[in-house]
C-alpha atoms as a PDB file:
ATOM      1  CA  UNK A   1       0.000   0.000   0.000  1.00  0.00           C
ATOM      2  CA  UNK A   2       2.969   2.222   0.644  1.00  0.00           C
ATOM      3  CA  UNK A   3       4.193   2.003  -2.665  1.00  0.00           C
ATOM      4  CA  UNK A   4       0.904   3.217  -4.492  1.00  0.00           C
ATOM      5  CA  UNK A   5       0.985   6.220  -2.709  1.00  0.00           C
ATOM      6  CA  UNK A   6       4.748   6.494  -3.093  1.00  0.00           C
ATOM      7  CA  UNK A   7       3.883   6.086  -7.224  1.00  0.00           C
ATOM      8  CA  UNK A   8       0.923   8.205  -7.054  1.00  0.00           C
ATOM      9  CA  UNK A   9       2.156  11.638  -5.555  1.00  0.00           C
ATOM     10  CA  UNK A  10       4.903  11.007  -7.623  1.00  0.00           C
ATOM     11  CA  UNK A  11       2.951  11.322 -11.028  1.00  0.00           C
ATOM     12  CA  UNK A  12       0.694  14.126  -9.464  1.00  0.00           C
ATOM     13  CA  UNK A  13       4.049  15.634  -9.267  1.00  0.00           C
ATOM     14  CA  UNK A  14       5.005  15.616 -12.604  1.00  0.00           C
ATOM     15  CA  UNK A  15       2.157  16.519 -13.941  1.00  0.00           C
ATOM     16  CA  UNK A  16       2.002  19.503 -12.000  1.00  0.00           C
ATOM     17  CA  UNK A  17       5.463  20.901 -13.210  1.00  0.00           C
ATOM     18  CA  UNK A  18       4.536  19.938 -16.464  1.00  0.00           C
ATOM     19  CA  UNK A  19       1.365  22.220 -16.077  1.00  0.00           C
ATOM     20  CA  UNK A  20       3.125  25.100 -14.597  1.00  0.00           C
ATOM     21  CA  UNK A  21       6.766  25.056 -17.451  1.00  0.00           C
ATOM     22  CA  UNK A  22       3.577  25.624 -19.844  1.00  0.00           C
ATOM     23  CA  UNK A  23       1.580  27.808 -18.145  1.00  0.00           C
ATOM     24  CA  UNK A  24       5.276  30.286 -17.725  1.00  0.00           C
ATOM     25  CA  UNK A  25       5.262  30.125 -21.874  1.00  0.00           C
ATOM     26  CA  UNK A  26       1.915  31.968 -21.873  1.00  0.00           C
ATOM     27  CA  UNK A  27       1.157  33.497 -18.769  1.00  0.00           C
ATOM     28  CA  UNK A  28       1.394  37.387 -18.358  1.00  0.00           C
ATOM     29  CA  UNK A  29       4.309  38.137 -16.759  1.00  0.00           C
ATOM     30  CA  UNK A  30       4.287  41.774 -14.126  1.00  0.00           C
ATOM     31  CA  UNK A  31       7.474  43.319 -13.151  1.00  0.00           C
ATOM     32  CA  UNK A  32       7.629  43.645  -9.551  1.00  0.00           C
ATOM     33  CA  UNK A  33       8.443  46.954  -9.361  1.00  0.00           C
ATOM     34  CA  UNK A  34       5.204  47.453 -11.164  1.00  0.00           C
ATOM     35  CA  UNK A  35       3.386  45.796  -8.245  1.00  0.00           C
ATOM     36  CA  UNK A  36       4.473  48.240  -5.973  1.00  0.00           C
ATOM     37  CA  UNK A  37       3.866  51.238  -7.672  1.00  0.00           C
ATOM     38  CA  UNK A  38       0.270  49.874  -8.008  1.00  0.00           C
ATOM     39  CA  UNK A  39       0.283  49.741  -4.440  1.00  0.00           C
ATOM     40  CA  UNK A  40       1.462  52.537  -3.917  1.00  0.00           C
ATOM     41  CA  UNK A  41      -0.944  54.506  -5.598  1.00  0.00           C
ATOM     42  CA  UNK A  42      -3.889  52.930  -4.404  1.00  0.00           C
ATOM     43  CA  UNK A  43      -2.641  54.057  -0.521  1.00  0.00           C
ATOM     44  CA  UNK A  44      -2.363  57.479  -2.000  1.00  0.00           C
ATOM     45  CA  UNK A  45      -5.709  57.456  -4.044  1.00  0.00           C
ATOM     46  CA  UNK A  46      -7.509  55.839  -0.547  1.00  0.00           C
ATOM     47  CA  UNK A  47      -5.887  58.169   1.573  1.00  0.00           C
ATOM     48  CA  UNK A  48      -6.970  61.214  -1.043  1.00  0.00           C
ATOM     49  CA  UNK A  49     -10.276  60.192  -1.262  1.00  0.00           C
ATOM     50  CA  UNK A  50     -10.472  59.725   2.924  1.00  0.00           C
ATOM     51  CA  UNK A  51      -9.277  63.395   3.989  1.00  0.00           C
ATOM     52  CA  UNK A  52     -11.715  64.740   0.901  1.00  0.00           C
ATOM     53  CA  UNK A  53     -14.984  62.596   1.866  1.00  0.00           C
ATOM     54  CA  UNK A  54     -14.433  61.670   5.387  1.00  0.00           C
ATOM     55  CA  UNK A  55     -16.953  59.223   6.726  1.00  0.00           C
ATOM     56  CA  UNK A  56     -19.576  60.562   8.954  1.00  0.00           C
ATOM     57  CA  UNK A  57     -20.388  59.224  12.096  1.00  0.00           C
END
């Protein structure tokens, strides 16, 4: 019984890094630095839009 799960995580394996060397081919591919100047600006746009319309209550 050992070895069938032994043989079986070993083909789930493979078949996952076969999944993700062709999913790198085609995938869209974001600079990091590109993530952080998103995030960036969306603290400054939240923070702009808090002091302008600040919540009531």
């Amino acid at each position: 019984m050992a070895k069938e799960k032994k043989g079986e995580g070993f083909h789930s394996a493979a078949g996952l890094i076969r999944y993700f060397d062709a999913e790198e081919k085609t995938s869209l591919k974001i600079p990091p630095w590109l993530v952080a100047v998103l995030c960036i600006a969306t603290i400054v746009i939240v923070t702009v839009v808090h002091v302008i319309w600040p919540l009531k209550g």
